[in-house]
PDB file of N, CA and C in Angstrom:
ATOM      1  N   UNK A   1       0.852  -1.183   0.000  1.00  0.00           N
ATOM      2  CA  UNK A   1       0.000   0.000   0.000  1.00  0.00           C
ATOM      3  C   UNK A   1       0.891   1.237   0.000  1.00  0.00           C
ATOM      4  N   UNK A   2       0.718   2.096  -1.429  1.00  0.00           N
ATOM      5  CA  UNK A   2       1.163   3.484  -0.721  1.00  0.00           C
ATOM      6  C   UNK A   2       0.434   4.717  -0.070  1.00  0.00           C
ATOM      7  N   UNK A   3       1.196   4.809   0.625  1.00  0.00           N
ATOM      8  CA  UNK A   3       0.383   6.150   2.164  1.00  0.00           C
ATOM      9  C   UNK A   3       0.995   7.460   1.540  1.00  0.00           C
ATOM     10  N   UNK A   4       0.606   8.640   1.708  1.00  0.00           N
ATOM     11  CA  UNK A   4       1.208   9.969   1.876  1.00  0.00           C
ATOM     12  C   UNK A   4       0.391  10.559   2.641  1.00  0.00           C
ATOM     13  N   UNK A   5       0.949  11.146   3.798  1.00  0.00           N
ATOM     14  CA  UNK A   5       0.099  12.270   5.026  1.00  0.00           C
ATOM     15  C   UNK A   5       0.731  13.436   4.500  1.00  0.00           C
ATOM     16  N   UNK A   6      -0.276  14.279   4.217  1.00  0.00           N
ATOM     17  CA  UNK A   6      -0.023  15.872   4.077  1.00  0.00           C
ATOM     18  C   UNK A   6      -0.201  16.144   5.470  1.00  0.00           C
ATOM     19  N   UNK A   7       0.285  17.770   5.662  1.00  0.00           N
ATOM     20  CA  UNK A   7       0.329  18.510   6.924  1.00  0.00           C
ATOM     21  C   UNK A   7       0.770  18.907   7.090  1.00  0.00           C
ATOM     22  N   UNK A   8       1.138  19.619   8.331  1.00  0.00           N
ATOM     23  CA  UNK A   8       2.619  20.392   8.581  1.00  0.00           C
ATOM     24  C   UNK A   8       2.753  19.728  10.168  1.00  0.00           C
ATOM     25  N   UNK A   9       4.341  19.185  10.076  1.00  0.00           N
ATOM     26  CA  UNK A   9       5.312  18.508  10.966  1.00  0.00           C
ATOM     27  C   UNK A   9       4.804  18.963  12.094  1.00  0.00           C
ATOM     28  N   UNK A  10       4.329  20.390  12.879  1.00  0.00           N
ATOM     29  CA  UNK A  10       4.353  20.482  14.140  1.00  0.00           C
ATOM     30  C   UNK A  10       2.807  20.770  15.050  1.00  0.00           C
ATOM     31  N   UNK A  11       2.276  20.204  13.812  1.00  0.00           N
ATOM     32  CA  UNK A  11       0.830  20.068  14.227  1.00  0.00           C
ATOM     33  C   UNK A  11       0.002  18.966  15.031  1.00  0.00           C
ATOM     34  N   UNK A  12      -0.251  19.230  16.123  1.00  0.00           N
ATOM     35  CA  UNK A  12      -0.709  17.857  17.403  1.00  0.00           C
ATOM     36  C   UNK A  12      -1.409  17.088  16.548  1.00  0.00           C
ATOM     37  N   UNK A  13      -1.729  17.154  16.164  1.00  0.00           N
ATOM     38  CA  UNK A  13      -3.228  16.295  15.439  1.00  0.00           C
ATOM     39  C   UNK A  13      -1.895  15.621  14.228  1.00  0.00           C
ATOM     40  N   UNK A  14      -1.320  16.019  13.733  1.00  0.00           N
ATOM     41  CA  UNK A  14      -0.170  15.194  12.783  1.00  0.00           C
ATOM     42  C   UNK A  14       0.576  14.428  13.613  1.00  0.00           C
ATOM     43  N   UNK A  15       1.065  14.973  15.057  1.00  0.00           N
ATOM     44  CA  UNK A  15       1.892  14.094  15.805  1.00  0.00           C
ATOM     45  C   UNK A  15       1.404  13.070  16.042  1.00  0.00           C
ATOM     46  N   UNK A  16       0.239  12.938  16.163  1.00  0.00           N
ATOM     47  CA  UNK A  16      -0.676  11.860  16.816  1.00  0.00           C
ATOM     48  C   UNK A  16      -1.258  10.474  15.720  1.00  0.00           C
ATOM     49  N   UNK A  17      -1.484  11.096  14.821  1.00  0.00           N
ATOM     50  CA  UNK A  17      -1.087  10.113  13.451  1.00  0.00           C
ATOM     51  C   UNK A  17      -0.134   9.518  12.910  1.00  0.00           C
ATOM     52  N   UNK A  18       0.973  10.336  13.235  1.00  0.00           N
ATOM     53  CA  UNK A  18       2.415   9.565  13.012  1.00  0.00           C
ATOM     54  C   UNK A  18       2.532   8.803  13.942  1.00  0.00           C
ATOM     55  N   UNK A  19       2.514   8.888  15.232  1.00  0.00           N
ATOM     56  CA  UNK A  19       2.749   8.619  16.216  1.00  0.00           C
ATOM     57  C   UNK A  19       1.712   6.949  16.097  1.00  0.00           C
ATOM     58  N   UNK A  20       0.611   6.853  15.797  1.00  0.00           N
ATOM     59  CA  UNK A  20      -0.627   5.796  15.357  1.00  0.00           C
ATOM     60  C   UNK A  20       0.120   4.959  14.448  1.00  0.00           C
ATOM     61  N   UNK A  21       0.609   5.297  13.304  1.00  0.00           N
ATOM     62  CA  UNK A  21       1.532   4.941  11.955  1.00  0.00           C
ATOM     63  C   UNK A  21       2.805   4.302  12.439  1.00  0.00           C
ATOM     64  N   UNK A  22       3.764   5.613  13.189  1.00  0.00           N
ATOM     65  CA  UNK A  22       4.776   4.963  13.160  1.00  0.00           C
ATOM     66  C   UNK A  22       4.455   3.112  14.474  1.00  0.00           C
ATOM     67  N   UNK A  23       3.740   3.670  15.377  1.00  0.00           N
ATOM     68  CA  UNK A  23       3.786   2.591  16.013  1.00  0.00           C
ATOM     69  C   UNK A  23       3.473   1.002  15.660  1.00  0.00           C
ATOM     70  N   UNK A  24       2.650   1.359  14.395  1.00  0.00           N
ATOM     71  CA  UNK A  24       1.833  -0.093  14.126  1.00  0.00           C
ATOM     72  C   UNK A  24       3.019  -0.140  12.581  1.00  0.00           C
ATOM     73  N   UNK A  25       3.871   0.601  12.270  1.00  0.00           N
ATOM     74  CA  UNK A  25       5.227  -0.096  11.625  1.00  0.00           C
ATOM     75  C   UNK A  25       4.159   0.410  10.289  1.00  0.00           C
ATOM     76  N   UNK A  26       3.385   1.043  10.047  1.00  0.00           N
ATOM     77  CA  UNK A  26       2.906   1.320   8.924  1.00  0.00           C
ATOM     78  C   UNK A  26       4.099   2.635   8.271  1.00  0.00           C
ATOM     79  N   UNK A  27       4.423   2.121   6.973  1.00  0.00           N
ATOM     80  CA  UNK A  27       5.304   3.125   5.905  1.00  0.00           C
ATOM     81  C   UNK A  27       4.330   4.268   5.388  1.00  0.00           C
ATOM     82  N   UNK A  28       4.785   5.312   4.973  1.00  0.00           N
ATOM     83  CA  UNK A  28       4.346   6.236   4.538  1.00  0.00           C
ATOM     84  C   UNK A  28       5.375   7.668   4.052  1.00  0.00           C
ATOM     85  N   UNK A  29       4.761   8.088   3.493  1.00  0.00           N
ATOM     86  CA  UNK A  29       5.582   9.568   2.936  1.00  0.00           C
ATOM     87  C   UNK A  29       4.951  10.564   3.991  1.00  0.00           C
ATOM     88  N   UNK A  30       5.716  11.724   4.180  1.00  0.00           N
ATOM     89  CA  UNK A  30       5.191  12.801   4.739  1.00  0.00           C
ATOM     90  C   UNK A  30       5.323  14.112   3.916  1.00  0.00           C
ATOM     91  N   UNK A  31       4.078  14.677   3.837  1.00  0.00           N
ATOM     92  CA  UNK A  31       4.291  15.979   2.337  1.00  0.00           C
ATOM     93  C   UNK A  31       3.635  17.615   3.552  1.00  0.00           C
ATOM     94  N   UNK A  32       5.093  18.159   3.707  1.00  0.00           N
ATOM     95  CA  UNK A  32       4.761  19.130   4.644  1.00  0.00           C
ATOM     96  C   UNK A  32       4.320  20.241   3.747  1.00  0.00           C
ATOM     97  N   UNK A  33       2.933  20.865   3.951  1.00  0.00           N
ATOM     98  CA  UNK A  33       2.637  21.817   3.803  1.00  0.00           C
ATOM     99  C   UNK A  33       3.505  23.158   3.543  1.00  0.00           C
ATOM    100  N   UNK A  34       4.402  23.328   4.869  1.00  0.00           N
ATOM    101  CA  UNK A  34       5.076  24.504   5.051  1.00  0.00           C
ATOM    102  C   UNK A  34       6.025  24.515   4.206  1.00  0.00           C
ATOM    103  N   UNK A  35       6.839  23.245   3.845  1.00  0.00           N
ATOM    104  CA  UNK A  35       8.040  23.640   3.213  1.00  0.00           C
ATOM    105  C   UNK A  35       7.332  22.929   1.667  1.00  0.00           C
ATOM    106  N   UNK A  36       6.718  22.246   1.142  1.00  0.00           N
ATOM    107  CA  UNK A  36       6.633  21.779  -0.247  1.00  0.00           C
ATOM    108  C   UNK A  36       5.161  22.417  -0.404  1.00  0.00           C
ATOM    109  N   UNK A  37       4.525  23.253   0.025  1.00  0.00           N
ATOM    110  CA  UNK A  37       3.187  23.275  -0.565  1.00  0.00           C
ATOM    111  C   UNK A  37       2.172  22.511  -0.687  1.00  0.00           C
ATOM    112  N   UNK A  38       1.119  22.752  -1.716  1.00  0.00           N
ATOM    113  CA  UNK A  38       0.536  22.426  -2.216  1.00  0.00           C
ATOM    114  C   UNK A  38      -0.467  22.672  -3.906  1.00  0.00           C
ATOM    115  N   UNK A  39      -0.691  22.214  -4.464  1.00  0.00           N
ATOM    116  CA  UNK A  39      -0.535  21.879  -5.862  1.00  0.00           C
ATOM    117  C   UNK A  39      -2.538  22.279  -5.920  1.00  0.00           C
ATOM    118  N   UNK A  40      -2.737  23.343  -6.509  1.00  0.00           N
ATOM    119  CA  UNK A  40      -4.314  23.355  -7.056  1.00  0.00           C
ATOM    120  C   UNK A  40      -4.880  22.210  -7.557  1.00  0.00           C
ATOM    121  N   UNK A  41      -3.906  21.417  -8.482  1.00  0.00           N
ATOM    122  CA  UNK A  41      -4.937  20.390  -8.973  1.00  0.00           C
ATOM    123  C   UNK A  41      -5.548  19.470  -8.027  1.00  0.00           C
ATOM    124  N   UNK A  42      -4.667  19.064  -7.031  1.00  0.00           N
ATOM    125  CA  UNK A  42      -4.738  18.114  -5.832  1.00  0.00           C
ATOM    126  C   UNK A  42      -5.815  18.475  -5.244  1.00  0.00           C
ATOM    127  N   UNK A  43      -6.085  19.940  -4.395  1.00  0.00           N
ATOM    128  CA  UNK A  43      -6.947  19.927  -3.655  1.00  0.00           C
ATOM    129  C   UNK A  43      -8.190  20.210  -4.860  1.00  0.00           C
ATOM    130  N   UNK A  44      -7.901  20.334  -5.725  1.00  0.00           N
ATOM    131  CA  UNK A  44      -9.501  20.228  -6.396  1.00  0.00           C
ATOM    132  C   UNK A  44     -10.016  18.548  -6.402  1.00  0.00           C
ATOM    133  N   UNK A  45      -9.192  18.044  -6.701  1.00  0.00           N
ATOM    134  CA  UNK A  45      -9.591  16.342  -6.586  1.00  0.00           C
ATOM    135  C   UNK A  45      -9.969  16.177  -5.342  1.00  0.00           C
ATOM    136  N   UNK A  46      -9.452  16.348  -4.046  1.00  0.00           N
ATOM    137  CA  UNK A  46     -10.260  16.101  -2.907  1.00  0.00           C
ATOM    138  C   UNK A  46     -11.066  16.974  -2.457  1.00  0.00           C
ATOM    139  N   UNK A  47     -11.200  18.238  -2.826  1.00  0.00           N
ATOM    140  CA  UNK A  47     -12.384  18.850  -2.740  1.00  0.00           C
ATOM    141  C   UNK A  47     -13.690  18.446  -3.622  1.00  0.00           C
ATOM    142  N   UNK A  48     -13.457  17.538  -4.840  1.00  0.00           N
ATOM    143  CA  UNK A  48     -14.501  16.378  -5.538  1.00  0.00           C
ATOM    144  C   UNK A  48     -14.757  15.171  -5.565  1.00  0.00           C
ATOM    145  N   UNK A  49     -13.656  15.086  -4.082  1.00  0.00           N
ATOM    146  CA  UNK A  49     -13.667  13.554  -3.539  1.00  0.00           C
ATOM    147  C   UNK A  49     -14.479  13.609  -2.289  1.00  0.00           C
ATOM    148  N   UNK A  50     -14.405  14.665  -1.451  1.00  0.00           N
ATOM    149  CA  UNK A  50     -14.953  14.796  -0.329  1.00  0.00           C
ATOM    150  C   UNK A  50     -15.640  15.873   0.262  1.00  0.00           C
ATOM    151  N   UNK A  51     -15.385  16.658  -0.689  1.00  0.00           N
ATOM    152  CA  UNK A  51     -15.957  18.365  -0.490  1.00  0.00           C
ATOM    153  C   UNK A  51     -15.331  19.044   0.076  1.00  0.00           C
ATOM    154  N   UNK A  52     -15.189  20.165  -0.224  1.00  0.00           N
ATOM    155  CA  UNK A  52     -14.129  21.918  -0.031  1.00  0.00           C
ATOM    156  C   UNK A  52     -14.826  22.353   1.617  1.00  0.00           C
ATOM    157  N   UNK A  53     -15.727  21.661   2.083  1.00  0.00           N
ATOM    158  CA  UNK A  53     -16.477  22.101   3.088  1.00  0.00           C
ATOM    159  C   UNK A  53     -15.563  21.375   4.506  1.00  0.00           C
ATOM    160  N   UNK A  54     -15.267  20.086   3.934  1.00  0.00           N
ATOM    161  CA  UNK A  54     -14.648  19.063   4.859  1.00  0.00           C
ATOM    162  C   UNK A  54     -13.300  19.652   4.653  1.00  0.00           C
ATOM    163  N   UNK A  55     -12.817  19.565   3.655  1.00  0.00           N
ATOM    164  CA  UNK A  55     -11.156  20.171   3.430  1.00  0.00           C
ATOM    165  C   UNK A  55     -10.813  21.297   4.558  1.00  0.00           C
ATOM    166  N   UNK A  56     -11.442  22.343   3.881  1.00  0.00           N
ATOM    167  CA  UNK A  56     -11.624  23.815   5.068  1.00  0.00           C
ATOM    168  C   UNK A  56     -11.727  23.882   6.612  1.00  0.00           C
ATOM    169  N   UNK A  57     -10.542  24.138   7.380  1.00  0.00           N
ATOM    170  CA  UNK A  57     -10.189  23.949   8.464  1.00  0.00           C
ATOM    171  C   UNK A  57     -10.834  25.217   8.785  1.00  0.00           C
ATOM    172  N   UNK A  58     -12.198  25.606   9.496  1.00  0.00           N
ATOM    173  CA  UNK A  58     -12.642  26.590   9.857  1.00  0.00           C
ATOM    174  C   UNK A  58     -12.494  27.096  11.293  1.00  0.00           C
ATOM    175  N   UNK A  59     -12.130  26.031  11.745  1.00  0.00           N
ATOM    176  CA  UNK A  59     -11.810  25.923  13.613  1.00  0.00           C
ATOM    177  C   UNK A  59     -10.138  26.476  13.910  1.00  0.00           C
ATOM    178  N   UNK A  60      -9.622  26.761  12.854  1.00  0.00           N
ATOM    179  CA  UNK A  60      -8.464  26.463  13.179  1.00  0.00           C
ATOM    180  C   UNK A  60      -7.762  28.282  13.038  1.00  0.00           C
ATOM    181  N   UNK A  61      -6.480  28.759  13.762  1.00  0.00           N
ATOM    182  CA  UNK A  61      -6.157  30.182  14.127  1.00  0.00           C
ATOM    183  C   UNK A  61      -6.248  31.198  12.801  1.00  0.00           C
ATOM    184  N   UNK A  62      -5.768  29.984  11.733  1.00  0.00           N
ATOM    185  CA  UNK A  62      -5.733  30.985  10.721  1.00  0.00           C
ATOM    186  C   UNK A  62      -6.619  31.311   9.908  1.00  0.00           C
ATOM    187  N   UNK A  63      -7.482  30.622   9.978  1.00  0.00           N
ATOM    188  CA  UNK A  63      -9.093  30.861   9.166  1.00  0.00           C
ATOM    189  C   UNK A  63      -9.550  31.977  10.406  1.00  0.00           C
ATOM    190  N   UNK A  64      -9.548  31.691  11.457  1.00  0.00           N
ATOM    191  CA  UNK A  64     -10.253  32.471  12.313  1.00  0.00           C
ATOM    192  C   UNK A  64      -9.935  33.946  12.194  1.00  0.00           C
ATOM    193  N   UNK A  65      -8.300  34.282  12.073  1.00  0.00           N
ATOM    194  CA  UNK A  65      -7.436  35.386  12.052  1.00  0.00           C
ATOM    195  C   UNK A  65      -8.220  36.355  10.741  1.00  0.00           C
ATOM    196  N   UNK A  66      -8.506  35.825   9.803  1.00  0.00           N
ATOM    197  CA  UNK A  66      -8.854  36.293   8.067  1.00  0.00           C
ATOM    198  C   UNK A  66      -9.536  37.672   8.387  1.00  0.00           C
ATOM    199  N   UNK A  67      -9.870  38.776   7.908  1.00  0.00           N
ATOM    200  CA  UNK A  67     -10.919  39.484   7.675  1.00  0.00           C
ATOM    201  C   UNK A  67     -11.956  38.581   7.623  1.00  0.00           C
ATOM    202  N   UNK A  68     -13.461  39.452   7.964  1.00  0.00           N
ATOM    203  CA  UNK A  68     -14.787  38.638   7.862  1.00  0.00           C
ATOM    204  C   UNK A  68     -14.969  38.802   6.379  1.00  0.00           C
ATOM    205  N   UNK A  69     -14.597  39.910   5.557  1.00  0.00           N
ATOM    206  CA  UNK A  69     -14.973  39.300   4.338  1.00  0.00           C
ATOM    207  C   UNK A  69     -15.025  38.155   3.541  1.00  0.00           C
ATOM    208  N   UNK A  70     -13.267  37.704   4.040  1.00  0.00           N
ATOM    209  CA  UNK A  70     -13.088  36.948   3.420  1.00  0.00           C
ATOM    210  C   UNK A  70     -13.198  35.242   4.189  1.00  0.00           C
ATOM    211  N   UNK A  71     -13.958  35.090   5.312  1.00  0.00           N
ATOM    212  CA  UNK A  71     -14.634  34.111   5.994  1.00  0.00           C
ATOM    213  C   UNK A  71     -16.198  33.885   5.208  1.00  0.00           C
ATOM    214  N   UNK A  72     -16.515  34.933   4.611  1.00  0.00           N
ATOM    215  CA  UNK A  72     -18.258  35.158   4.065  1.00  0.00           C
ATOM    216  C   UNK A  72     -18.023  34.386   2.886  1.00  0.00           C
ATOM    217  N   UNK A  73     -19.819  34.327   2.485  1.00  0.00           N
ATOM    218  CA  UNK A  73     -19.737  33.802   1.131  1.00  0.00           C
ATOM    219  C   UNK A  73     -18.289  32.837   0.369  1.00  0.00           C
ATOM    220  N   UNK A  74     -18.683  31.925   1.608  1.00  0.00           N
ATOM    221  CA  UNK A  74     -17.421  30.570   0.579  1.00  0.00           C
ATOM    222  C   UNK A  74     -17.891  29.876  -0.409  1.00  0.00           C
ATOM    223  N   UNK A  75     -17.066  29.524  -1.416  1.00  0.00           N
ATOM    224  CA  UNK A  75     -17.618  28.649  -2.347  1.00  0.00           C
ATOM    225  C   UNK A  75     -16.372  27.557  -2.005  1.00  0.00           C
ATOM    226  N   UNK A  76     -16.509  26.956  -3.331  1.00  0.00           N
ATOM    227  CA  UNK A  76     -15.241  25.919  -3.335  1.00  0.00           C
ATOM    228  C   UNK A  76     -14.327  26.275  -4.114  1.00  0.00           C
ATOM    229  N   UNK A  77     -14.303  27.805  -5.114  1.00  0.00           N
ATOM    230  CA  UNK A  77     -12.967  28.640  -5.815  1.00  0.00           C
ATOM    231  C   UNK A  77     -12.632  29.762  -4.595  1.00  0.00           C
ATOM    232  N   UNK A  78     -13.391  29.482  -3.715  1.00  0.00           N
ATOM    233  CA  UNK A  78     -12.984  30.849  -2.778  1.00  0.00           C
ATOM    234  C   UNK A  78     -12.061  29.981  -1.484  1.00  0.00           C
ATOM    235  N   UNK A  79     -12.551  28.844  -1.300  1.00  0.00           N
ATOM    236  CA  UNK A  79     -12.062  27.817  -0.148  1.00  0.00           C
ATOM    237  C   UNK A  79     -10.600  27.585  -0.920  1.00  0.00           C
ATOM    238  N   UNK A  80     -10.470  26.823  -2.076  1.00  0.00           N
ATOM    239  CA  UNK A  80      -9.413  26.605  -2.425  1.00  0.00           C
ATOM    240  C   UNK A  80      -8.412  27.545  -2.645  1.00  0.00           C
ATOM    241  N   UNK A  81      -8.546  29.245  -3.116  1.00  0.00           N
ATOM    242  CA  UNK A  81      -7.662  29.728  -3.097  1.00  0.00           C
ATOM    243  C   UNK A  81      -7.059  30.438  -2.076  1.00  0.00           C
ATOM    244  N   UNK A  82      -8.200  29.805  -0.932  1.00  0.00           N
ATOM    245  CA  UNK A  82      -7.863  30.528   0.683  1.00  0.00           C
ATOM    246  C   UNK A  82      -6.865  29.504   1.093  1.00  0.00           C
ATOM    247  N   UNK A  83      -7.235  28.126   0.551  1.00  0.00           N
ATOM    248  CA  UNK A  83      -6.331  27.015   1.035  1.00  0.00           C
ATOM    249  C   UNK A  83      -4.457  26.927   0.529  1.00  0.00           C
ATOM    250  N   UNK A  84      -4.961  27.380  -0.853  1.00  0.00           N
ATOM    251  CA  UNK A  84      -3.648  27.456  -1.791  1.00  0.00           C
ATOM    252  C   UNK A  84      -2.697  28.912  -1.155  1.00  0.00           C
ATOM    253  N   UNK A  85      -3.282  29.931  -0.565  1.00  0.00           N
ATOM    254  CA  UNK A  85      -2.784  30.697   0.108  1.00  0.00           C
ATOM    255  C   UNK A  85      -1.960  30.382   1.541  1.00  0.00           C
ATOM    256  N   UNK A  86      -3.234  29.777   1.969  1.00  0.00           N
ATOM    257  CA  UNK A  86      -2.399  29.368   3.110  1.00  0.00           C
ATOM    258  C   UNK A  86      -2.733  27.733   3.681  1.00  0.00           C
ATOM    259  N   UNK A  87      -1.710  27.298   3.473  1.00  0.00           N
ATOM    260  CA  UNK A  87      -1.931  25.613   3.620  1.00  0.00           C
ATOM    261  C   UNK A  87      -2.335  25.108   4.900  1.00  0.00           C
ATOM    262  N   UNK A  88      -2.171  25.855   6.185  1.00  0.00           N
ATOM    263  CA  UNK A  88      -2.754  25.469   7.469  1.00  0.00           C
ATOM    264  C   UNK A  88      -4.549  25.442   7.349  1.00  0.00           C
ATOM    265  N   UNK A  89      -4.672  25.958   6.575  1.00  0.00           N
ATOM    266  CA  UNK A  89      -5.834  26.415   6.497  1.00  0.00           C
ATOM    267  C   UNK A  89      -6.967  24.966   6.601  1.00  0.00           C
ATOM    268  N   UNK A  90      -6.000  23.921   5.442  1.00  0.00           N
ATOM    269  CA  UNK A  90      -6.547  22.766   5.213  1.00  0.00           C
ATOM    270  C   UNK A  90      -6.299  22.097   6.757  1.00  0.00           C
ATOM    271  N   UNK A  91      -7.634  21.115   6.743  1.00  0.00           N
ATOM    272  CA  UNK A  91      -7.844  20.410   8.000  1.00  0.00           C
ATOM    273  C   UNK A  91      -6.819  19.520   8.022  1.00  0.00           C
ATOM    274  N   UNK A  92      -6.046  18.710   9.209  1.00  0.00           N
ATOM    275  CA  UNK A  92      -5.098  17.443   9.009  1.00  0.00           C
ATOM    276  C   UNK A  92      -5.256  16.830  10.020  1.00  0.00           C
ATOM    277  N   UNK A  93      -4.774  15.576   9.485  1.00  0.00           N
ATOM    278  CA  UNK A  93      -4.447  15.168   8.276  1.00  0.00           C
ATOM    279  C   UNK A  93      -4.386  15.041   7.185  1.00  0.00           C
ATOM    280  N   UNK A  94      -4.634  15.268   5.821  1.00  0.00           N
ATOM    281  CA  UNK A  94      -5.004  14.572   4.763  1.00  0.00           C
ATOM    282  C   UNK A  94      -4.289  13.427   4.448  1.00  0.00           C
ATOM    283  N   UNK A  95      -4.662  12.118   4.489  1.00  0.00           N
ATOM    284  CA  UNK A  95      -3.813  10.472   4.130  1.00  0.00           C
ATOM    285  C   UNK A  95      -4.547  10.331   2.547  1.00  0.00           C
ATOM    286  N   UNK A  96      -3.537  10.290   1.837  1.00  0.00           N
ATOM    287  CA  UNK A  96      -3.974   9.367   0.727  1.00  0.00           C
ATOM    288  C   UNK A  96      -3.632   7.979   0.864  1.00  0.00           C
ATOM    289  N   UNK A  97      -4.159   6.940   0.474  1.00  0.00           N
ATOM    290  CA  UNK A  97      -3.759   5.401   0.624  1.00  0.00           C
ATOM    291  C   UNK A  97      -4.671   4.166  -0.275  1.00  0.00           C
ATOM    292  N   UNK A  98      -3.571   3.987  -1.370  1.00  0.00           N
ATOM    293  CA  UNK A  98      -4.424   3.513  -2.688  1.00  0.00           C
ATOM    294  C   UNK A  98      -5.534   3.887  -2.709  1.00  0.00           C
ATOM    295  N   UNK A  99      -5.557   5.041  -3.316  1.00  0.00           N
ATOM    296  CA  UNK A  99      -7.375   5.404  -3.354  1.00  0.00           C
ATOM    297  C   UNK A  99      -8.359   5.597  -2.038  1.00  0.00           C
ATOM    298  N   UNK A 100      -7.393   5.147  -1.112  1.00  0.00           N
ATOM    299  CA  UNK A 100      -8.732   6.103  -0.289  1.00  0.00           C
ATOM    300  C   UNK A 100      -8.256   7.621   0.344  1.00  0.00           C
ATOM    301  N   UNK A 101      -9.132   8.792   0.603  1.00  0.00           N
ATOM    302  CA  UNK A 101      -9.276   9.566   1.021  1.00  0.00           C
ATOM    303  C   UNK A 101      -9.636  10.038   2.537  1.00  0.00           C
ATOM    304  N   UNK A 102      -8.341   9.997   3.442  1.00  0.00           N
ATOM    305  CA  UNK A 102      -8.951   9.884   5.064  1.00  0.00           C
ATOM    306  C   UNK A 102      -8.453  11.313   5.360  1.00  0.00           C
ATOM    307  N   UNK A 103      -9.364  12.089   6.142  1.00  0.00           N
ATOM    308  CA  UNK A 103      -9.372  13.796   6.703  1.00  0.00           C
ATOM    309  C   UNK A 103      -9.341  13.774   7.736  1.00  0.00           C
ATOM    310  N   UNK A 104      -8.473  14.327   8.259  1.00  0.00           N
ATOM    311  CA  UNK A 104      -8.275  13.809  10.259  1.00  0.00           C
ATOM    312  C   UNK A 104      -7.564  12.862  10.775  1.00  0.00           C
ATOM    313  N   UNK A 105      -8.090  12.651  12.177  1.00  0.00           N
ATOM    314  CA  UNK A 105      -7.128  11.485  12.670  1.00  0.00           C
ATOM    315  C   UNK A 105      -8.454  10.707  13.477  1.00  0.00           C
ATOM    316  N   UNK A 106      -8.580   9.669  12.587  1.00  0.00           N
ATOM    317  CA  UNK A 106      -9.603   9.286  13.824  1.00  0.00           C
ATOM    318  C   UNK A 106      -9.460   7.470  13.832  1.00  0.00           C
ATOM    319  N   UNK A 107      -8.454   7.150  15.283  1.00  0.00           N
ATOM    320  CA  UNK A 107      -7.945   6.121  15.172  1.00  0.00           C
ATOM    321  C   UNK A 107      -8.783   4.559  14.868  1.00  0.00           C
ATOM    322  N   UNK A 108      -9.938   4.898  15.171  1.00  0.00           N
ATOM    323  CA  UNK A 108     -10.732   3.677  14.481  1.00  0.00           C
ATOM    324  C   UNK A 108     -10.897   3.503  12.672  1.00  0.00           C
ATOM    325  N   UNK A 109     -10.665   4.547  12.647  1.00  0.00           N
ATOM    326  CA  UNK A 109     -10.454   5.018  10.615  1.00  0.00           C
ATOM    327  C   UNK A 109      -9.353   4.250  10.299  1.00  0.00           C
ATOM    328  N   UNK A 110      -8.293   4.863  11.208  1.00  0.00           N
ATOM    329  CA  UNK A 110      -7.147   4.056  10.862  1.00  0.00           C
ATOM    330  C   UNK A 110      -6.616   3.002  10.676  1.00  0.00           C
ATOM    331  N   UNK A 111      -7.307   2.325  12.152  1.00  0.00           N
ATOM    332  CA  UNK A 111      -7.132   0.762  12.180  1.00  0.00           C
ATOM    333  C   UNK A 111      -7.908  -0.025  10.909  1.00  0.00           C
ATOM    334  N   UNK A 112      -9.272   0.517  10.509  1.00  0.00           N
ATOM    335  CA  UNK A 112      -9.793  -0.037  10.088  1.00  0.00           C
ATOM    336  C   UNK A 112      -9.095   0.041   8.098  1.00  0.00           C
ATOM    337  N   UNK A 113      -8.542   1.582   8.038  1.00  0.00           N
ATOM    338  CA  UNK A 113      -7.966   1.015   6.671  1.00  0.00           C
ATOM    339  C   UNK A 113      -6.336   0.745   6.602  1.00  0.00           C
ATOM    340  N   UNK A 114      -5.658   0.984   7.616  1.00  0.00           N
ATOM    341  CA  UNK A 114      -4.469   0.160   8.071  1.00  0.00           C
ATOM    342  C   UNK A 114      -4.332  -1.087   8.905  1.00  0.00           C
ATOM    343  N   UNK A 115      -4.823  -2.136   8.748  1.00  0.00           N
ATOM    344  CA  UNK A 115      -4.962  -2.938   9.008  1.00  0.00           C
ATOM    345  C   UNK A 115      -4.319  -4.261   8.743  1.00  0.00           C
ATOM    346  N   UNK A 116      -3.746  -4.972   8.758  1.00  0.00           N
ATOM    347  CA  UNK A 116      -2.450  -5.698   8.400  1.00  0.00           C
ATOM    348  C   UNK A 116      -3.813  -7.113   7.546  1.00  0.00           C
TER     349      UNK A 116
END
């Protein structure tokens, strides 16, 4: 199986997935936000895999920080270029893993599609 976790390295909610991963000896890539980005085409595919609504980290300092304008009237060209701006923005985890699409960390998710 190949894995890739997007995110950025110093995020609790990433520690805690690696931390899930590395323990159960599961391989994977790690694609940090902060230092490699992220690629428009990508998050348009999981924003049509799972929706720009789920992607969009709205809880999180830097969505909160924004002007209210630009919190109003979201679409999914307004989410993504808020995301492509600023990559914390996106919720994390994002795991790709042959085709599936997992958002978060939610260790019964895990077990159930890392599973030996």
């Amino acid at each position: 199986m190949t894995i890739t976790m997007y995110g950025i390295k110093n995020c609790d909610t990433i520690k805690k997935a690696r931390t899930w991963l590395d323990g159960r000896g599961v391989a994977y890539a790690f694609h940090d936000y902060k230092s490699a980005g992220i690629d428009e085409a990508r998050l348009r595919r999981w924003s049509g895999e799972i929706g720009w609504e789920r992607l969009l980290n709205r809880g999180g300092t830097t969505f909160r920080k924004l002007p209210d304008a630009d919190k109003e009237n979201i679409d999914e060209a307004k989410a993504i270029g808020l995301m492509l701006d600023q990559p914390s923005m996106i919720r994390r985890p994002v795991v790709e893993a042959d085709g599936k699409l997992l958002v978060g960390f939610d260790p019964d998710q895990y077990a159930d599609t890392f599973a030996p």
